[in-house]
C-alpha atoms as a PDB file:
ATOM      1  CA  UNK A   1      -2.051 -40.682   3.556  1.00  0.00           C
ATOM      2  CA  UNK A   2      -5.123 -39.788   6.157  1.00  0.00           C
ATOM      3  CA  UNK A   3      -2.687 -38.029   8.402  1.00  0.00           C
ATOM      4  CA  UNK A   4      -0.763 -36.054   5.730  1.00  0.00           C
ATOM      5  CA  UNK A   5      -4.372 -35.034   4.697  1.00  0.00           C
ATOM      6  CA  UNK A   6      -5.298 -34.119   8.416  1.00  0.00           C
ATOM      7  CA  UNK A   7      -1.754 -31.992   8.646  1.00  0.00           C
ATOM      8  CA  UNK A   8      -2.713 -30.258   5.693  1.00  0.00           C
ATOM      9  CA  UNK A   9      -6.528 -29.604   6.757  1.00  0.00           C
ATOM     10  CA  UNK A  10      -5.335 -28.347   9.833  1.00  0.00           C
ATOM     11  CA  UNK A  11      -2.704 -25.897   7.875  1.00  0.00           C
ATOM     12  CA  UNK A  12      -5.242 -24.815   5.608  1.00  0.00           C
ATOM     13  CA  UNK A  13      -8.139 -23.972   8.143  1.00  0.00           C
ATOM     14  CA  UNK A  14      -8.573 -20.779   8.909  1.00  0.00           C
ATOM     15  CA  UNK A  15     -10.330 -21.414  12.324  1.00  0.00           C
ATOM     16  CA  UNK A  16      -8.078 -24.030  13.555  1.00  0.00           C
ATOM     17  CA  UNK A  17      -5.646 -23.256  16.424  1.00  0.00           C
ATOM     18  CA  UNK A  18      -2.391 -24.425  14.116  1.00  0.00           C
ATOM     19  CA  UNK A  19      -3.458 -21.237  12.308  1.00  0.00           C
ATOM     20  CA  UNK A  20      -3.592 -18.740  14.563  1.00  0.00           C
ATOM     21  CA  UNK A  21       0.043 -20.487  15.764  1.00  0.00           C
ATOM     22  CA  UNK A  22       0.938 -19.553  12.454  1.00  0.00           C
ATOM     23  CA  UNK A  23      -0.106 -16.245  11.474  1.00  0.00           C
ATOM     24  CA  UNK A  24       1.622 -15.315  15.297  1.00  0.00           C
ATOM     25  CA  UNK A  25       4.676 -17.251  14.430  1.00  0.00           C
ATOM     26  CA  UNK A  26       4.832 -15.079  11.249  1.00  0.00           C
ATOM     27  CA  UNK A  27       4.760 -11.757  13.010  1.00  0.00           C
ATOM     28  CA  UNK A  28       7.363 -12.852  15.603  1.00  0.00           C
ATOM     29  CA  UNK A  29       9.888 -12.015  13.414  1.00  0.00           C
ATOM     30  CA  UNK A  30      10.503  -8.272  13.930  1.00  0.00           C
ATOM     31  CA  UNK A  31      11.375  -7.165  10.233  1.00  0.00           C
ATOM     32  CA  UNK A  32       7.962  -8.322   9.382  1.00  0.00           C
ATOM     33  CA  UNK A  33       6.090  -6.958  12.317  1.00  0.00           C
ATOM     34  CA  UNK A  34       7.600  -3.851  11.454  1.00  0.00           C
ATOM     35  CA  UNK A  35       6.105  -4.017   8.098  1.00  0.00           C
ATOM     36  CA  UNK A  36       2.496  -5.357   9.435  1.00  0.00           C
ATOM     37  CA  UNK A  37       2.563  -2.309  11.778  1.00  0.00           C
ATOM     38  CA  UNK A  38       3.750   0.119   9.038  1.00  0.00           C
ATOM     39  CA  UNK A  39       1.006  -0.903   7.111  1.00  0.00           C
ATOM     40  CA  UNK A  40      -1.587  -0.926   9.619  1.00  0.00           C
ATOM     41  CA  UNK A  41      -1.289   2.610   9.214  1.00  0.00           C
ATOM     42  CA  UNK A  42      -1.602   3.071   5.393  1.00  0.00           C
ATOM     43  CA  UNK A  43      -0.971   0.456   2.096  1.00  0.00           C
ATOM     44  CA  UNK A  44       2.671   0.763   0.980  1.00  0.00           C
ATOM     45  CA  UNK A  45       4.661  -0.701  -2.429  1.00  0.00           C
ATOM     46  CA  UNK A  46       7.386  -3.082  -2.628  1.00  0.00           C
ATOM     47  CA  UNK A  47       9.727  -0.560  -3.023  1.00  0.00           C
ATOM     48  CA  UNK A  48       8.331   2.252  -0.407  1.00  0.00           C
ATOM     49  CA  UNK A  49       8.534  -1.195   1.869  1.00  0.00           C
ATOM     50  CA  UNK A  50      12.252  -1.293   1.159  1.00  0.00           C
ATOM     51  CA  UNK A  51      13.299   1.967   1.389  1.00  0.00           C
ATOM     52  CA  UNK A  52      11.418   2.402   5.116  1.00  0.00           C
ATOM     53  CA  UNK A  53      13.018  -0.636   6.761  1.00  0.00           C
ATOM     54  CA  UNK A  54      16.455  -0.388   5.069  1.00  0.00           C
ATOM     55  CA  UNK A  55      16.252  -3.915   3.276  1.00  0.00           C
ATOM     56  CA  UNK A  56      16.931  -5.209  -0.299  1.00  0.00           C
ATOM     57  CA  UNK A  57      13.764  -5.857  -2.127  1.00  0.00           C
ATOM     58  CA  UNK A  58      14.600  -9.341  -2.377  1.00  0.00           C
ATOM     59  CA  UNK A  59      14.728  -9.659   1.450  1.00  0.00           C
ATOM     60  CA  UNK A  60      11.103  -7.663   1.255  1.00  0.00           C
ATOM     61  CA  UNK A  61       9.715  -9.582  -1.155  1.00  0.00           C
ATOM     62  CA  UNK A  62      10.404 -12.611   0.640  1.00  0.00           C
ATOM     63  CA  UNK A  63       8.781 -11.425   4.107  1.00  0.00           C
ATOM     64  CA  UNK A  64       5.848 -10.097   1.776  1.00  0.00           C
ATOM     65  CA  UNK A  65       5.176 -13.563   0.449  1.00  0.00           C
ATOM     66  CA  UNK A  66       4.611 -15.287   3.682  1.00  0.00           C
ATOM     67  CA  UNK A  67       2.434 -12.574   4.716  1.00  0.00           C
ATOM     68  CA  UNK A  68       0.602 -12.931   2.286  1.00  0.00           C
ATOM     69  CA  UNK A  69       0.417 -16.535   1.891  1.00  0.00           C
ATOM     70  CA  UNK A  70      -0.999 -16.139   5.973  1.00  0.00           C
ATOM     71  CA  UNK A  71      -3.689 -14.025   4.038  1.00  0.00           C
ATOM     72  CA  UNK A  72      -2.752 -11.089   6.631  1.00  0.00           C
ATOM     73  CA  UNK A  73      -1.560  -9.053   3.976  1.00  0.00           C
ATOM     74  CA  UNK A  74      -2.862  -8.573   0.551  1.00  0.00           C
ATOM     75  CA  UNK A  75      -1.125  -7.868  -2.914  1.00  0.00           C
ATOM     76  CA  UNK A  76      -2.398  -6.018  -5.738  1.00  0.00           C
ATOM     77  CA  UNK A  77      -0.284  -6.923  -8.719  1.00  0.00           C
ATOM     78  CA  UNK A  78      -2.017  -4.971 -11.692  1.00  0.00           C
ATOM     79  CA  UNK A  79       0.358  -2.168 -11.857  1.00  0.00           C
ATOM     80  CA  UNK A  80       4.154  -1.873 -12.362  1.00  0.00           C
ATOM     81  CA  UNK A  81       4.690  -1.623  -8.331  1.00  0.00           C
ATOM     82  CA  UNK A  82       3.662  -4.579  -6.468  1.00  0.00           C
ATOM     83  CA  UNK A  83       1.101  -2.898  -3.685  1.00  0.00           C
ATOM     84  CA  UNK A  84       0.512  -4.372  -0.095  1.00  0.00           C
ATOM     85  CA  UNK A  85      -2.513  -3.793   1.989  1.00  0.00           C
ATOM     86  CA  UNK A  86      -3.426  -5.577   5.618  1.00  0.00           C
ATOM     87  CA  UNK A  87      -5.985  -8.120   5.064  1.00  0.00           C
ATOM     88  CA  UNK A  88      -7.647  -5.961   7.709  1.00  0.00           C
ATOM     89  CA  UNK A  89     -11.143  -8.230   7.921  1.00  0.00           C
ATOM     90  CA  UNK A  90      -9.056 -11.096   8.288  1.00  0.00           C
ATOM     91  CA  UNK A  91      -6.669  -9.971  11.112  1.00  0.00           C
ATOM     92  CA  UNK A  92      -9.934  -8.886  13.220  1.00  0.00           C
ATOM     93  CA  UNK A  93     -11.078 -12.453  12.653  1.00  0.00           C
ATOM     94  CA  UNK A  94      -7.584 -13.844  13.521  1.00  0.00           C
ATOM     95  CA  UNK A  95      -8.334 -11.350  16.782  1.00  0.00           C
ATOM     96  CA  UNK A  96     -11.391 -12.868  17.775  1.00  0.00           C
ATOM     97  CA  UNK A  97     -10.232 -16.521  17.476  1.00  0.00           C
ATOM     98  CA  UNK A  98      -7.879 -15.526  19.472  1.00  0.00           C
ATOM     99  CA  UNK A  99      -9.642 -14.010  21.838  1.00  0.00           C
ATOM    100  CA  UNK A 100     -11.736 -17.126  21.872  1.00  0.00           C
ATOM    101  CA  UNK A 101      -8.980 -19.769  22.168  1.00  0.00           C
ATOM    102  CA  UNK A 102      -7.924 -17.649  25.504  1.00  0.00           C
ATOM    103  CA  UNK A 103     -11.240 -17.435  26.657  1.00  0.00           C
ATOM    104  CA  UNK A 104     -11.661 -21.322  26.258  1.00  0.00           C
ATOM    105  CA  UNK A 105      -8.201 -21.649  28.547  1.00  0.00           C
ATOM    106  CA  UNK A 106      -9.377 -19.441  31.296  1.00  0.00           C
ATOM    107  CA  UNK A 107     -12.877 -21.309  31.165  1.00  0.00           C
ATOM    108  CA  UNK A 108     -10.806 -24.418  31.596  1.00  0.00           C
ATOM    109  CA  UNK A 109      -8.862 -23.330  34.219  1.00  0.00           C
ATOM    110  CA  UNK A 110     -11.795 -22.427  35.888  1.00  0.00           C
ATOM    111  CA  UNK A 111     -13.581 -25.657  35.711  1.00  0.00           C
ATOM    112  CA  UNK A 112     -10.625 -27.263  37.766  1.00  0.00           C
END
């Protein structure tokens, strides 16, 4: 029970390393890299998602979900149209624990 609660700590925390595995996992997949650098440029709909990458909405929906469930993408579901924008604050943050689990190796590698 402890170490399924552990797993799930670690999958939950933002700041852990599992995380940032994670949200880079995610965008490893080129269909949605594509669609977290199309919207790094401006928020898009479901639809104006399909239509750019060529993909049923089904197949968008689905890479839109785990996007957002990575809280790098964020959905705005008061209208008709299902509206995605990049959790921009979030992906900076991402960034810079990135940044810092890199500069922890080199530090490392230093100390050897």
């Amino acid at each position: 029970v402890l170490q399924d609660f552990l797993r799930n700590l670690l999958q939950t925390d933002g700041t852990s390393k599992n995380h940032i595995f994670r949200c880079l996992h995610l965008l490893g997949d080129q269909t949605r890299f594509d669609i977290f650098c199309y919207l790094l440029e401006h928020p898009a709909y479901g639809q104006e998602l399909s239509e750019k990458t060529a993909l049923h909405p089904t197949t968008i929906s689905h890479h839109m979900a785990r996007l957002v469930a990575a809280n790098l993408v964020e959905c705005d579901l008061r209208t008709a149209k299902t509206y995605y924008t990049l959790n921009k604050e979030y992906v900076i943050d991402i960034l810079d624990r990135l940044r810092a689990v890199f500069s922890e190796c080199g530090d490392s590698k230093d100390e050897k």
